[in-house]
Protein backbone atom coordinates (compact mmCIF):
# COMPACT_ATOMS: atom_id res chain seq x y z
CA UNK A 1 104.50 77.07 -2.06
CA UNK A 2 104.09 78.88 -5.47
CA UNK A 3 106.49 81.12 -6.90
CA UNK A 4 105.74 84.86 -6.28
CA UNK A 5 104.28 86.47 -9.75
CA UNK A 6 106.33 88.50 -12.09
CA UNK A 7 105.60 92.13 -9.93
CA UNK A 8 107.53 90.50 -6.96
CA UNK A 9 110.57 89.50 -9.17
CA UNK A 10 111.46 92.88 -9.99
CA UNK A 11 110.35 94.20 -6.76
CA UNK A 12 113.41 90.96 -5.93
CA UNK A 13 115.73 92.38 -8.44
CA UNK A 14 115.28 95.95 -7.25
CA UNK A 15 116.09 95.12 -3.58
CA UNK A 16 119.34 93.17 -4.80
CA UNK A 17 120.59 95.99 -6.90
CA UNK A 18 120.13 98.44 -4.07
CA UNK A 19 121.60 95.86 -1.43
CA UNK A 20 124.54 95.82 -3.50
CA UNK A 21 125.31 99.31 -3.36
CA UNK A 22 124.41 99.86 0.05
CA UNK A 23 125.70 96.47 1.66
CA UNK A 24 122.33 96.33 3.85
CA UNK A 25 120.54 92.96 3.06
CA UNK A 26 116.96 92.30 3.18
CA UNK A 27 116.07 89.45 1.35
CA UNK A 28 113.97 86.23 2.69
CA UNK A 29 116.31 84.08 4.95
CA UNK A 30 117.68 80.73 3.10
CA UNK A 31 119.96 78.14 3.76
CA UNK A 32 122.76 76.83 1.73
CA UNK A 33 125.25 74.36 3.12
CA UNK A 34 127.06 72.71 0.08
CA UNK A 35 130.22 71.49 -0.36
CA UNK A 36 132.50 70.95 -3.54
CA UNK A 37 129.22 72.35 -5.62
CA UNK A 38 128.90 73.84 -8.89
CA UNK A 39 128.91 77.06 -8.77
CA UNK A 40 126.44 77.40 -11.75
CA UNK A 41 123.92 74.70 -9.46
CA UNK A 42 124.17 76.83 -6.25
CA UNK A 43 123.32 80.33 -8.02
CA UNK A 44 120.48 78.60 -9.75
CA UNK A 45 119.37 77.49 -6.30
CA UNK A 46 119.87 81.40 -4.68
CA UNK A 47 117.69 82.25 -7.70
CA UNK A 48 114.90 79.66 -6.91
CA UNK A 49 115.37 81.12 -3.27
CA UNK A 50 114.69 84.54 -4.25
CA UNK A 51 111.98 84.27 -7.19
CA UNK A 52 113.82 85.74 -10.21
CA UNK A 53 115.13 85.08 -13.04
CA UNK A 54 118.78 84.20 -13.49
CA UNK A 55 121.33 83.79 -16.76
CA UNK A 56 124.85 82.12 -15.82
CA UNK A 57 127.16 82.40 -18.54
CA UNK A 58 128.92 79.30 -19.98
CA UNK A 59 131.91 80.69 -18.25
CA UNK A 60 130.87 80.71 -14.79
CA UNK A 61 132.40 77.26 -14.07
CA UNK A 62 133.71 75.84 -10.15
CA UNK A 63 133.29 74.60 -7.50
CA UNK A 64 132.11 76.11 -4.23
CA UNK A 65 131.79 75.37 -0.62
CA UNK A 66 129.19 77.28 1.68
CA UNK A 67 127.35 76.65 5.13
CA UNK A 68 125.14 79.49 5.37
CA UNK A 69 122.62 79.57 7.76
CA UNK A 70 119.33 81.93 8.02
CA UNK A 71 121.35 84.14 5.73
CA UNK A 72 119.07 87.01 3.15
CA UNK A 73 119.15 85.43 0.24
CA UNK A 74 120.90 88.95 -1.63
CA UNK A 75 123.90 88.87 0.73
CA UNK A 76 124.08 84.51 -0.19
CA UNK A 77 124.17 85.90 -3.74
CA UNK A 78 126.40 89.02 -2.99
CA UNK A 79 128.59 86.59 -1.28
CA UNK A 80 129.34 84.26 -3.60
CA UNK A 81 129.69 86.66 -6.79
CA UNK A 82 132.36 88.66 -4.97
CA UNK A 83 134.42 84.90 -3.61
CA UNK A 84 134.39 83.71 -7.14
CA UNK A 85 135.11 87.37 -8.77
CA UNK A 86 131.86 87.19 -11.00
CA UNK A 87 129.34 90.28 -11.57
CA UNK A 88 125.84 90.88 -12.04
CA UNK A 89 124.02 92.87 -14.52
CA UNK A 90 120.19 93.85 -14.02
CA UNK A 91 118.60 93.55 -17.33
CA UNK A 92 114.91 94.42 -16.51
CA UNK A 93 113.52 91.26 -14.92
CA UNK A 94 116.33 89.19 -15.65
CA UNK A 95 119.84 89.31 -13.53
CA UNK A 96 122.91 88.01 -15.90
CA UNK A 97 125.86 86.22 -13.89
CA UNK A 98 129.60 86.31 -15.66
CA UNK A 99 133.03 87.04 -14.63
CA UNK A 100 134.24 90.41 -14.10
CA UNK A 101 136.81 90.42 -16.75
CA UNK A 102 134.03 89.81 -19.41
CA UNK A 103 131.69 92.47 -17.78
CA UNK A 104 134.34 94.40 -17.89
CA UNK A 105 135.17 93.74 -21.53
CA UNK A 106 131.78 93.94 -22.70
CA UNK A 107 131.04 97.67 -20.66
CA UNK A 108 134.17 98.90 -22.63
CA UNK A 109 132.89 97.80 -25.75
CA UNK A 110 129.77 99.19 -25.54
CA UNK A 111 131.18 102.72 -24.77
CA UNK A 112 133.48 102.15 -27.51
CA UNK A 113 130.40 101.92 -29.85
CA UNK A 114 128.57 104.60 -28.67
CA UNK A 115 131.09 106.94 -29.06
CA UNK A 116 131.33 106.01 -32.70
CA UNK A 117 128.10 106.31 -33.21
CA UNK A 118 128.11 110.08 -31.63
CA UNK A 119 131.42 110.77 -33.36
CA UNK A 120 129.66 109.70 -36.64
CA UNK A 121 126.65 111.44 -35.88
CA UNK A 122 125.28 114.30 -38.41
CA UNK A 123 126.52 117.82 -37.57
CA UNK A 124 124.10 120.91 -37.24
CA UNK A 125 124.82 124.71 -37.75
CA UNK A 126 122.41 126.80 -36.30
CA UNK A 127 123.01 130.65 -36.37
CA UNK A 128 122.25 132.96 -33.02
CA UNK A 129 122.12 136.63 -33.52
CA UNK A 130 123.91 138.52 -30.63
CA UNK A 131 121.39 141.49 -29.15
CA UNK A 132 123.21 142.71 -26.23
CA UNK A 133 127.59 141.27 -26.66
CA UNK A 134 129.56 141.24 -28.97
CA UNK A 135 129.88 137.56 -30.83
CA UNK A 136 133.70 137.04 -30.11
CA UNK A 137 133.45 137.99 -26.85
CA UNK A 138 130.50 135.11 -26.53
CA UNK A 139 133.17 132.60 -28.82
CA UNK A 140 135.61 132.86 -26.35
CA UNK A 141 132.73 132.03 -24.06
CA UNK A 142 131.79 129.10 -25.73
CA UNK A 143 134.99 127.73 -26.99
CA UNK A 144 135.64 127.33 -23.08
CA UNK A 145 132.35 125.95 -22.07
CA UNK A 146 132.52 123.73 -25.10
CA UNK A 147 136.01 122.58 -24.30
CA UNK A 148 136.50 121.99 -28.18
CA UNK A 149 139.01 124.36 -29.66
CA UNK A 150 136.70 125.93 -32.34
CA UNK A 151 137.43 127.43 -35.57
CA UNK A 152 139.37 130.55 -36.51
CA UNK A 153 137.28 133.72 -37.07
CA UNK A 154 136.32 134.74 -40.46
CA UNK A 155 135.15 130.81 -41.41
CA UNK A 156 138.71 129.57 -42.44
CA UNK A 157 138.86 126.64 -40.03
CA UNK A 158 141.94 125.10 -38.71
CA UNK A 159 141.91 121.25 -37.51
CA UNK A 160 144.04 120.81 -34.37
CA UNK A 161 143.68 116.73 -35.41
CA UNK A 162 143.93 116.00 -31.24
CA UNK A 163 141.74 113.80 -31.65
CA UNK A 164 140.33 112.83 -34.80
CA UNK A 165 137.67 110.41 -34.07
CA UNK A 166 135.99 112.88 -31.77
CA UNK A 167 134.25 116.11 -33.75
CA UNK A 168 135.34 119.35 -32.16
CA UNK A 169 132.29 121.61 -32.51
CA UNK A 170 133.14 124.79 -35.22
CA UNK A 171 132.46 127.84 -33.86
CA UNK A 172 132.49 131.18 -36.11
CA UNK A 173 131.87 134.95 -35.67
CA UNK A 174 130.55 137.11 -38.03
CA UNK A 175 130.80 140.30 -37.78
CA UNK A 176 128.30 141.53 -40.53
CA UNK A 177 125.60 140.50 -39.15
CA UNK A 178 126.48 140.42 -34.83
CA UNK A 179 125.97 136.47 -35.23
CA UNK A 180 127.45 133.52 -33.64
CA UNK A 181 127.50 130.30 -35.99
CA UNK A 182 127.74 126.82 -34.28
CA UNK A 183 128.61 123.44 -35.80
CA UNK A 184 128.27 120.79 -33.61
């Protein structure tokens, strides 16, 4: 038969990401009885099974053995990614196969660089005017809810330096005018 269109692939893809969380497995029944495989032949061959589209990088490498019988092609998949410690990563209608420890490696990076890019990010002061508190009550308020350790009142700041890659939002009181001021 023909290959399902492009709709059913991520309708595929959807199913396997949710059958991975939840461990209940849905997919069309296939067979796979193999032995001493590649592992990179017998995901492409799960992949055929299921209709979607597949990446295996270069260092997804060994050999397998299976006998799976009437099996949902999702739990064949989930099967062998968790015996040969690989992961998955959904990337709209595409699923990318590599180890763990590269996943891994490449999730960490990713946060790393988004938090420099927030930590380098352009800070805004914006000025609220206090009707009914009084603005150091509300800085004590905010410091808290903020978790940053703020500045010292009267605009002479003082840098704890915890942690210096990560702004600490500036908060000031003054008095003159019943306003808050917040740097962030």
């Amino acid at each position: 038969g023909a290959t399902p269109p492009a709709k059913t692939t991520g309708t595929n893809l959807d199913a396997f990401t949710e059958a991975q969380d939840s461990k209940r497995f849905n997919g069309r029944k296939i067979t796979l009885q193999v032995r001493d495989a590649e592992i990179g032949d017998v995901l492409r061959l799960i992949g055929e099974a299921s209709g979607f589209n597949m990446v295996i990088s270069e260092e997804v490498k060994g050999l397998i053995t299976l006998s799976l019988v009437d099996v949902p092609w999702d739990q064949a998949l989930d099967v062998v990614l968790h015996t040969k410690g690989l992961g998955a990563e959904r990337n709209n209608n595409i699923l990318r196969i590599l180890t763990l420890a590269s996943l891994t490696l490449e999730k960490q990076s990713e946060l790393r660089a988004k938090r420099a890019v927030e930590a380098n990010a352009p800070r805004v002061t914006k000025v609220f005017q206090v009707s009914y508190a009084k603005p150091a009550e509300l800085k004590t308020i905010l410091t808290t809810f903020g978790n940053g350790s703020g500045s010292a009142v009267g605009g002479s700041s003082s840098g704890s330096g915890a942690d210096s890659s990560v702004p600490v939002a500036s908060i000031q009181v003054d008095e003159r005018t019943n306003s808050v001021i917040v740097e962030d």
